[in-house]
C-alpha atoms as a PDB file:
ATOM      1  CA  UNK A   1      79.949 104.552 176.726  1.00  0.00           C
ATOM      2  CA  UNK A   2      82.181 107.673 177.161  1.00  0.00           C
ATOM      3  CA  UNK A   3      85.120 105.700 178.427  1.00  0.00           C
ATOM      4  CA  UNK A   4      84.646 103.962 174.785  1.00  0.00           C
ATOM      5  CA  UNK A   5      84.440 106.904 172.898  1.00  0.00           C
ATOM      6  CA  UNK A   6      87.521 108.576 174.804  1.00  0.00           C
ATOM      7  CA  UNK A   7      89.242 105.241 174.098  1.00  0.00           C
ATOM      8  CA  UNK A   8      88.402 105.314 170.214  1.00  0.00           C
ATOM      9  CA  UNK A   9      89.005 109.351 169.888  1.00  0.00           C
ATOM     10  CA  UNK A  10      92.765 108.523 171.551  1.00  0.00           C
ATOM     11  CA  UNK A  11      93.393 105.130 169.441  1.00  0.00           C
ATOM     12  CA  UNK A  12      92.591 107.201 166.582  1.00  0.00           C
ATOM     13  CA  UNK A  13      94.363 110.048 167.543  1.00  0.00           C
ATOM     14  CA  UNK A  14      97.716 107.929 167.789  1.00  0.00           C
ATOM     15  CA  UNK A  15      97.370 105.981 165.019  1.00  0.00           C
ATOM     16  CA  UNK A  16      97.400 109.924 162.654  1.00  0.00           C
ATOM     17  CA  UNK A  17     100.531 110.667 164.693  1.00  0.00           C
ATOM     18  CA  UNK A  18     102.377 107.508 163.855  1.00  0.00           C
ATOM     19  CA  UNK A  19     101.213 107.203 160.303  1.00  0.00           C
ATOM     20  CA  UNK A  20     102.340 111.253 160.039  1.00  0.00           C
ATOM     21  CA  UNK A  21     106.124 110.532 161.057  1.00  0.00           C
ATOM     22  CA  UNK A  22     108.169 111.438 158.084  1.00  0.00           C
ATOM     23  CA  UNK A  23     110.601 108.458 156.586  1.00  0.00           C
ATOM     24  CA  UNK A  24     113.911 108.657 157.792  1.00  0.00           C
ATOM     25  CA  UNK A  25     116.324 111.147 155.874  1.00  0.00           C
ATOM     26  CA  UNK A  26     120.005 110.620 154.609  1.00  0.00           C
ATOM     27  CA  UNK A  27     122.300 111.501 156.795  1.00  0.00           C
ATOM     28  CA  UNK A  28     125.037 112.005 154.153  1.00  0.00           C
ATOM     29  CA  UNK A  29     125.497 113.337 150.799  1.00  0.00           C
ATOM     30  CA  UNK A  30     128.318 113.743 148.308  1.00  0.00           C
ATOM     31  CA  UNK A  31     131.602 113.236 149.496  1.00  0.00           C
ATOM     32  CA  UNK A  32     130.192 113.100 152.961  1.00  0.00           C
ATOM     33  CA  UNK A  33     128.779 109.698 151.905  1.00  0.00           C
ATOM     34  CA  UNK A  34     133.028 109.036 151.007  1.00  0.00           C
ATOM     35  CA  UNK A  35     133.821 105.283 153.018  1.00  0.00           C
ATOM     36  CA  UNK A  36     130.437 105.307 154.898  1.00  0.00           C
ATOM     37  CA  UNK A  37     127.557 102.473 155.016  1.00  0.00           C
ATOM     38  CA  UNK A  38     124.475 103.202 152.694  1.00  0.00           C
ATOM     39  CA  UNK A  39     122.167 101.019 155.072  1.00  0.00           C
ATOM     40  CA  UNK A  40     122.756 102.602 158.183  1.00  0.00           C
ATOM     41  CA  UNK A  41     123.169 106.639 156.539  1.00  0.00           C
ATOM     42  CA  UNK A  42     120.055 105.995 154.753  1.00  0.00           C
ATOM     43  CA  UNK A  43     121.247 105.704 151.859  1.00  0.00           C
ATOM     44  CA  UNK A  44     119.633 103.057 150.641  1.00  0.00           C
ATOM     45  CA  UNK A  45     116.080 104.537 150.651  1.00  0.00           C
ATOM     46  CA  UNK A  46     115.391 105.195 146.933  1.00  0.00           C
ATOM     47  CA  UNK A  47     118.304 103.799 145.772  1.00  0.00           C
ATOM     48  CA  UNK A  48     118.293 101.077 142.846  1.00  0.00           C
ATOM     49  CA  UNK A  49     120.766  98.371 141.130  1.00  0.00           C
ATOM     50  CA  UNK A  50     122.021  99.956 138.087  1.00  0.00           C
ATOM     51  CA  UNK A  51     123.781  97.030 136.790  1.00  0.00           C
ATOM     52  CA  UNK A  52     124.587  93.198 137.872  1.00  0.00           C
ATOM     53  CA  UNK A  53     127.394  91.114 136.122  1.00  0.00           C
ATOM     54  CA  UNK A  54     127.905  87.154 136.948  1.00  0.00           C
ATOM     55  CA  UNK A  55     131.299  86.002 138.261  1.00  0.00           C
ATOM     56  CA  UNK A  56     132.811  82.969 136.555  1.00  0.00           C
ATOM     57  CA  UNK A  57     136.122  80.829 138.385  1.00  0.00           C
ATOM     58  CA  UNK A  58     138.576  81.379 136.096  1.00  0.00           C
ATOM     59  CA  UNK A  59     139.824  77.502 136.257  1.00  0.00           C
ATOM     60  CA  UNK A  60     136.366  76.148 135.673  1.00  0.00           C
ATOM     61  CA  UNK A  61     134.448  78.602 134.104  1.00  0.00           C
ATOM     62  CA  UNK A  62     131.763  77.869 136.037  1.00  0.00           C
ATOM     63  CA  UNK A  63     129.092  80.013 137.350  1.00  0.00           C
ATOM     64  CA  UNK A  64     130.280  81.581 141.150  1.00  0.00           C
ATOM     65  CA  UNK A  65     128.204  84.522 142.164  1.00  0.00           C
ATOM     66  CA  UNK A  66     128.133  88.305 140.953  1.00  0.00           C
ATOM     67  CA  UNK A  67     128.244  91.373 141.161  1.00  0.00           C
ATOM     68  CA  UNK A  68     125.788  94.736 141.409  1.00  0.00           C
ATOM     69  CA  UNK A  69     126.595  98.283 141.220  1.00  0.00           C
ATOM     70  CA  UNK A  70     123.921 100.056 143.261  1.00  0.00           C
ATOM     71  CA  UNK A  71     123.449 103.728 143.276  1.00  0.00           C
ATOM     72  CA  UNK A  72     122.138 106.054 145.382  1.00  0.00           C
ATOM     73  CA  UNK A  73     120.244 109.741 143.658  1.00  0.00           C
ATOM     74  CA  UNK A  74     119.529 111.184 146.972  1.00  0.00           C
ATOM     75  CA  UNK A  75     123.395 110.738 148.303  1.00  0.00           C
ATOM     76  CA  UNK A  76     124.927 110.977 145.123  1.00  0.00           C
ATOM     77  CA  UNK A  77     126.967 107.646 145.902  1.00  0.00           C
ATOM     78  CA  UNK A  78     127.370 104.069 144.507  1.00  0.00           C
ATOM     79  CA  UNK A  79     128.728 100.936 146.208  1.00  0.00           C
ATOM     80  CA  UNK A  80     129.051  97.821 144.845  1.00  0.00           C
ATOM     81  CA  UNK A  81     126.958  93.918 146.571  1.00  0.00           C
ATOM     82  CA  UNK A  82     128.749  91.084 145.876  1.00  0.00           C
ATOM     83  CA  UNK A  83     127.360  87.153 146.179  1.00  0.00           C
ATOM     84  CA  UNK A  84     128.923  83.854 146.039  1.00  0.00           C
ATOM     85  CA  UNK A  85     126.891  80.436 145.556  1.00  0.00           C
ATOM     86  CA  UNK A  86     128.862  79.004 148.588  1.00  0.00           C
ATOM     87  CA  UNK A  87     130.564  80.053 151.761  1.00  0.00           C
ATOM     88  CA  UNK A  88     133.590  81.667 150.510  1.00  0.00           C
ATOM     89  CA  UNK A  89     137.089  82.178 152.055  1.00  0.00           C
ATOM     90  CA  UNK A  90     137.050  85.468 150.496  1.00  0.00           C
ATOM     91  CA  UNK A  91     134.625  87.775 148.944  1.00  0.00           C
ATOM     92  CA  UNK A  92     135.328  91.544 148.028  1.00  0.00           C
ATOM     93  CA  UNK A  93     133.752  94.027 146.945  1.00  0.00           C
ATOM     94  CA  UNK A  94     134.760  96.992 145.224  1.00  0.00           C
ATOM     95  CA  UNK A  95     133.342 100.675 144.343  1.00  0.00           C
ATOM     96  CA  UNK A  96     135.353 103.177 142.304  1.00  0.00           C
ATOM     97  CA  UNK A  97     134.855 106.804 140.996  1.00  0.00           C
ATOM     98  CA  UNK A  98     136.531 108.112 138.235  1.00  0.00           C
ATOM     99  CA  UNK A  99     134.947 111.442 139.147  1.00  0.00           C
ATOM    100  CA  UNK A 100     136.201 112.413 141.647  1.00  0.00           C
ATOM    101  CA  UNK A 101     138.972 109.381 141.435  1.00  0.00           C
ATOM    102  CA  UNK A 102     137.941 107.174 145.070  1.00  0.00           C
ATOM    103  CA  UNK A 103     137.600 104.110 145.456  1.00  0.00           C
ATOM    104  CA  UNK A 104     136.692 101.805 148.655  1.00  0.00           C
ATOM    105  CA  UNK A 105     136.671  97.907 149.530  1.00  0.00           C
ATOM    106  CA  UNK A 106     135.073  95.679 151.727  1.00  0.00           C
ATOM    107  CA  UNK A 107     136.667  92.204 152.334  1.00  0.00           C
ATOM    108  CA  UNK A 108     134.408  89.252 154.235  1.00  0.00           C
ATOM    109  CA  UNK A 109     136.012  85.998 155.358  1.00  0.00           C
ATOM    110  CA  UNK A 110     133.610  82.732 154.847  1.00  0.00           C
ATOM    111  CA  UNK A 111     130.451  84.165 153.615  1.00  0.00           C
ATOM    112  CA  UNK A 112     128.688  84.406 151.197  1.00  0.00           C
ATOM    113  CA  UNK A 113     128.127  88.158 150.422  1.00  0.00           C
ATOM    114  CA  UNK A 114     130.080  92.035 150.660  1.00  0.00           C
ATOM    115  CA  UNK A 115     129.456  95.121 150.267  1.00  0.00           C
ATOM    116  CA  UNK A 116     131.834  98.072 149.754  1.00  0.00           C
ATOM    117  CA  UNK A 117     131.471 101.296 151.659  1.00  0.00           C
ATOM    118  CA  UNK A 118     130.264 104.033 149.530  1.00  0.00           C
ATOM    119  CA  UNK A 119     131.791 106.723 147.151  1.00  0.00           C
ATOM    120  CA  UNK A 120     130.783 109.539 146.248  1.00  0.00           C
ATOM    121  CA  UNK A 121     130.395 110.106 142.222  1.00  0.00           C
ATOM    122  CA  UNK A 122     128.893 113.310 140.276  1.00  0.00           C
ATOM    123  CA  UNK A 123     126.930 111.426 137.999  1.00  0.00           C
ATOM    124  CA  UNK A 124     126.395 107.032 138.275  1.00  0.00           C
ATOM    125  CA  UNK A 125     127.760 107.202 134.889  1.00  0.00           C
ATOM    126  CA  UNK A 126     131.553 107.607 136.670  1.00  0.00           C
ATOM    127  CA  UNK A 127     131.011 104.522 138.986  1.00  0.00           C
ATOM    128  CA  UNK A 128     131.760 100.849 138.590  1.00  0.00           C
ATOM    129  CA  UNK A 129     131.549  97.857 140.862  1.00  0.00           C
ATOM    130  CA  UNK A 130     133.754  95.151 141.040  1.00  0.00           C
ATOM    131  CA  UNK A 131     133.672  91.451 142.719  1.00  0.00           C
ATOM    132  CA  UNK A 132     136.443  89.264 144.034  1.00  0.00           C
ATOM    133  CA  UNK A 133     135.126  85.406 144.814  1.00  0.00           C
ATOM    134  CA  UNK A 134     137.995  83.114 146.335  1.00  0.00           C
ATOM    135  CA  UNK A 135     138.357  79.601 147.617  1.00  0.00           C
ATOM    136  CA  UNK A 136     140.079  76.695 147.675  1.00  0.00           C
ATOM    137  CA  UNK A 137     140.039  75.956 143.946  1.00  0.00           C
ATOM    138  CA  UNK A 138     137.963  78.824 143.069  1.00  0.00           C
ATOM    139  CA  UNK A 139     138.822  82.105 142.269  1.00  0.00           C
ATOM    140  CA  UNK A 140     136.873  84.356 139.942  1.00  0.00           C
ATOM    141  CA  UNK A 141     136.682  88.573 139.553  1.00  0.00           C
ATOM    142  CA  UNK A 142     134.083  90.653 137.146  1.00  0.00           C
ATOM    143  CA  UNK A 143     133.086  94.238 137.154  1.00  0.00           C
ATOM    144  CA  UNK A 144     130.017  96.123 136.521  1.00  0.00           C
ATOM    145  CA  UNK A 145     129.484  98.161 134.435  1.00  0.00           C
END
């Protein structure tokens, strides 16, 4: 019976120590964010989609993929997710600042997603996002906002 209750009383004990550790902070902010991944800086706790715009092929008009500006309030950066319907030769995404001016790129070979290092912006108002979908046959761009 005491074993037990020792058992319980350390069970219990461990499960208010694990439940107690704190959630992971940023490890960047501002222009320390500048070129850097918002998954593994933390970034990406808290952060939200601010806008999303679809990416047409510009031969077709068909429907391709899009594109999302994402933003970050804790690391005061944005970067921009981009998605293609199909396994792409080339998708790109692109984040820009126009204050500061910055901008960064990420380019995948046949995939179907990106996404751009961060940049640091003073206010998600001065960011934009932009997509690049290519293919055999295909090619489309948008931006967001």
């Amino acid at each position: 019976m005491l074993k037990r209750r020792l058992l319980m009383a350390l069970v219990a004990g461990l499960f208010g120590v694990l439940t107690a550790i704190p959630a992971t902070a940023a490890t960047c902010s501002g222009s320390g964010c500048n070129g850097l991944n918002p998954t593994t800086t933390g970034c990406t706790t808290g952060a939200y989609k601010v806008s999303e715009t679809d990416i047409y092929d510009s031969f077709s008009s068909n429907y391709i993929g899009g594109v999302q500006l994402w933003w970050s309030p804790t690391c005061q950066a944005a970067w921009s997710y981009v998605y293609s319907d199909f396994r792409a030769f080339a998708v790109q995404a692109t984040v820009t600042s126009t204050s500061p001016s910055n901008s960064y790129y990420q380019n995948n070979n046949y995939v179907y997603t990106a996404r751009s290092p961060m940049v640091y912006a003073t206010d998600v108002s001065y960011a934009s996002a932009c997509g690049r979908i290519e293919d055999v046959g295909v090619s489309g761009i948008a931006c967001s906002p």
